[in-house]
Protein backbone atom coordinates (compact mmCIF):
# COMPACT_ATOMS: atom_id res chain seq x y z
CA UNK A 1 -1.01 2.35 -9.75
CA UNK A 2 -3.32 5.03 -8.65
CA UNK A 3 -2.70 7.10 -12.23
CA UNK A 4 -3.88 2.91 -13.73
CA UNK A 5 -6.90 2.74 -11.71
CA UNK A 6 -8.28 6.85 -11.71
CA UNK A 7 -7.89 6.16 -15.56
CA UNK A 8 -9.96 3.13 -15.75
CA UNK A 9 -12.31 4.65 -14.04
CA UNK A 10 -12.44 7.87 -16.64
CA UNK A 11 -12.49 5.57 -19.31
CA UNK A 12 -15.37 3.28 -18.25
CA UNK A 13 -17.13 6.83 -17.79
CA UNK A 14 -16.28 7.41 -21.72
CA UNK A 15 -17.51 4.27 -22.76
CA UNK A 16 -19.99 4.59 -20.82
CA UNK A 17 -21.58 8.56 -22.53
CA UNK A 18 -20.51 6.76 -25.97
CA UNK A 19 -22.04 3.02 -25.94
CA UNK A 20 -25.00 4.26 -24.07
CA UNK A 21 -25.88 7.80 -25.73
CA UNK A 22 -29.54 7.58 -24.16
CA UNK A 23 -27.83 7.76 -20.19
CA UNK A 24 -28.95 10.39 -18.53
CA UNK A 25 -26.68 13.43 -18.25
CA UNK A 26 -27.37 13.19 -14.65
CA UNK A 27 -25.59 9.98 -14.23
CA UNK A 28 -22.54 11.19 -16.46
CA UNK A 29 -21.83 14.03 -13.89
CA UNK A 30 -22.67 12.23 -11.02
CA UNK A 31 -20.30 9.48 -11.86
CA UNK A 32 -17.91 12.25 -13.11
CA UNK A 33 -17.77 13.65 -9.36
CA UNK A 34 -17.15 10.65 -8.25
CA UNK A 35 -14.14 9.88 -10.00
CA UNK A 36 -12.71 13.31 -9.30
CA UNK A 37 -13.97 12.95 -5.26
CA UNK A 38 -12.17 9.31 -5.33
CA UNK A 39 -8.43 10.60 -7.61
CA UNK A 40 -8.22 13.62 -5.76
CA UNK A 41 -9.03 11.28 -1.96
CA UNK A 42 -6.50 9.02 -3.35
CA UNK A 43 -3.27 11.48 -4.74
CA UNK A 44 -3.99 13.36 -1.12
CA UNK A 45 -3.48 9.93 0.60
CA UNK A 46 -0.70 8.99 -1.57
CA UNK A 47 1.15 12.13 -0.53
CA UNK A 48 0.49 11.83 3.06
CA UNK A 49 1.79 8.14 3.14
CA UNK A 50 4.48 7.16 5.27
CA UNK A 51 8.18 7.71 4.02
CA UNK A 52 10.71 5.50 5.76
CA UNK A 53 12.12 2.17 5.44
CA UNK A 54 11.02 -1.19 6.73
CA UNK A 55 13.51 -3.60 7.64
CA UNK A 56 13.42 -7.44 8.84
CA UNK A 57 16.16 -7.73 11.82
CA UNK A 58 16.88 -11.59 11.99
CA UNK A 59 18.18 -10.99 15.44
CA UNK A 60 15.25 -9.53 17.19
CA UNK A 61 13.79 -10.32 20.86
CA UNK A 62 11.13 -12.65 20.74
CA UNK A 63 9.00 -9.85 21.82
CA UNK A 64 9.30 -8.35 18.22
CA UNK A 65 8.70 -11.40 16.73
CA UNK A 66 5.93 -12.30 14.43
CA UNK A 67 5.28 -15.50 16.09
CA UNK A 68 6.39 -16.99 19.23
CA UNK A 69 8.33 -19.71 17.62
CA UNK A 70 10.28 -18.06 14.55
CA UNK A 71 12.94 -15.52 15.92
CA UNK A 72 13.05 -11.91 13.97
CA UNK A 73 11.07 -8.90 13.58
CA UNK A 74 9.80 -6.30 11.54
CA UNK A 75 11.02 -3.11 12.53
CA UNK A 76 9.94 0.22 10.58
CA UNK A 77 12.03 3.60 10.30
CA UNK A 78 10.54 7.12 9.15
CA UNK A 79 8.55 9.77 9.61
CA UNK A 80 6.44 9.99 12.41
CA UNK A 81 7.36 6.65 13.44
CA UNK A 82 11.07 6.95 14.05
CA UNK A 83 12.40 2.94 14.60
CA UNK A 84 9.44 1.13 15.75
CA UNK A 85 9.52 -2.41 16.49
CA UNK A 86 5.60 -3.42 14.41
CA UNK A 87 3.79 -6.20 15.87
CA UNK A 88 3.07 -7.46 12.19
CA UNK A 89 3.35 -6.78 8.30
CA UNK A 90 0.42 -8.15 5.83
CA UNK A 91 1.10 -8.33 2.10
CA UNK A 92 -2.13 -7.29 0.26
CA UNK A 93 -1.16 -6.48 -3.16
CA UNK A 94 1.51 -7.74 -5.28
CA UNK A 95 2.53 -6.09 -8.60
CA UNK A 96 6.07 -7.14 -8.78
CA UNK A 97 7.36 -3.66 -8.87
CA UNK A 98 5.07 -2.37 -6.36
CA UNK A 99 3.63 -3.88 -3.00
CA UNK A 100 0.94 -2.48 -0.75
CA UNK A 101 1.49 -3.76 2.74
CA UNK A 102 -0.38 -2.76 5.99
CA UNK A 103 1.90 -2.47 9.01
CA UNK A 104 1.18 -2.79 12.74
CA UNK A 105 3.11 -0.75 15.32
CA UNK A 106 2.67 -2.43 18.50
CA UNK A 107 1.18 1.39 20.07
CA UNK A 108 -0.68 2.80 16.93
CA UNK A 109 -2.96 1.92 14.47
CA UNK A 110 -2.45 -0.09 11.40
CA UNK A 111 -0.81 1.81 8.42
CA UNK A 112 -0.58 0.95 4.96
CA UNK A 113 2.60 1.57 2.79
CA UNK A 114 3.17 1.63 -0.63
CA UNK A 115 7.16 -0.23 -1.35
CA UNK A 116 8.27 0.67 -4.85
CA UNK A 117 11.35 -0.84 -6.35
CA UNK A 118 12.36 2.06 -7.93
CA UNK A 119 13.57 3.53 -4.12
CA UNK A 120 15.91 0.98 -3.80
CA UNK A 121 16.32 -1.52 -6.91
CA UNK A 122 19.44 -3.08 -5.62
CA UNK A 123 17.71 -4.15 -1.98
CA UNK A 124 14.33 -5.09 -3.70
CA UNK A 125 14.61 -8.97 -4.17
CA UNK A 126 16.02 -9.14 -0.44
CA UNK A 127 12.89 -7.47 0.95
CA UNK A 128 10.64 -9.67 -1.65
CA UNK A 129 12.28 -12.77 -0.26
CA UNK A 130 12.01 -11.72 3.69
CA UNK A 131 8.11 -10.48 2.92
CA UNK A 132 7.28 -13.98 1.32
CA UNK A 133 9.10 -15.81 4.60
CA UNK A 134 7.59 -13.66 7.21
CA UNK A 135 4.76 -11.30 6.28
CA UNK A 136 1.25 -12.70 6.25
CA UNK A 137 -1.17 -12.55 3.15
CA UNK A 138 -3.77 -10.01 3.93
């Protein structure tokens, strides 16, 4: 996704020098270090992200559920947070193969995560199915 959206970005700059040959150099290069200041900001968050898995437990206590009256509970295990119970998952992006979720540990700040179905093809359509019944829509 990142690799889709750097190179849209390079190529807008491209059209950009060749439809408009009059633009000032100036603007090229600035809008040349801005691409490179946003790809390289965005690989170096990619490769700190979060490795780990997330898992819905059906049989949590209510006070790891996402809402008072629907039992369960998102519960997230990896680096740096070893098994934490997380207060609540959004879904912001959807790209069928890929989903971009922000998570919510009940003692730290929000954290996004990047699930690819690639890590785990046979368990993807579970997850898909618990996210759409008990994640909320960022």
């Amino acid at each position: 996704m990142l690799i889709v959206i750097s190179g849209l970005a390079m190529l807008s700059l491209v059209l950009l020098a060749v439809l408009w040959p009059s633009a000032s150099a100036l603007w090229l290069w600035g809008g040349g270090c801005v691409w490179m200041g946003w790809t390289a900001w965005a690989l170096r968050a990619w490769w700190l992200s979060p490795v780990g898995r997330l898992q819905w437990d059906a049989q949590a206590a209510a006070s790891t559920a996402l809402s008072g009256d629907r039992p369960g509970g998102w519960r997230w295990h990896g680096d740096g947070l070893s098994s934490t119970d997380l207060a609540r998952v959004e879904w912001v992006l959807d790209a069928q193969t890929t989903l971009l979720l922000r998570i919510y540990p009940h003692t730290e700040r929000a954290r996004w995560l990047w699930l690819e179905a690639r890590s785990a093809p046979r368990h993807w359509d579970d997850m898909r199915r618990a996210l759409t019944n008990h994640a909320r829509r960022g």
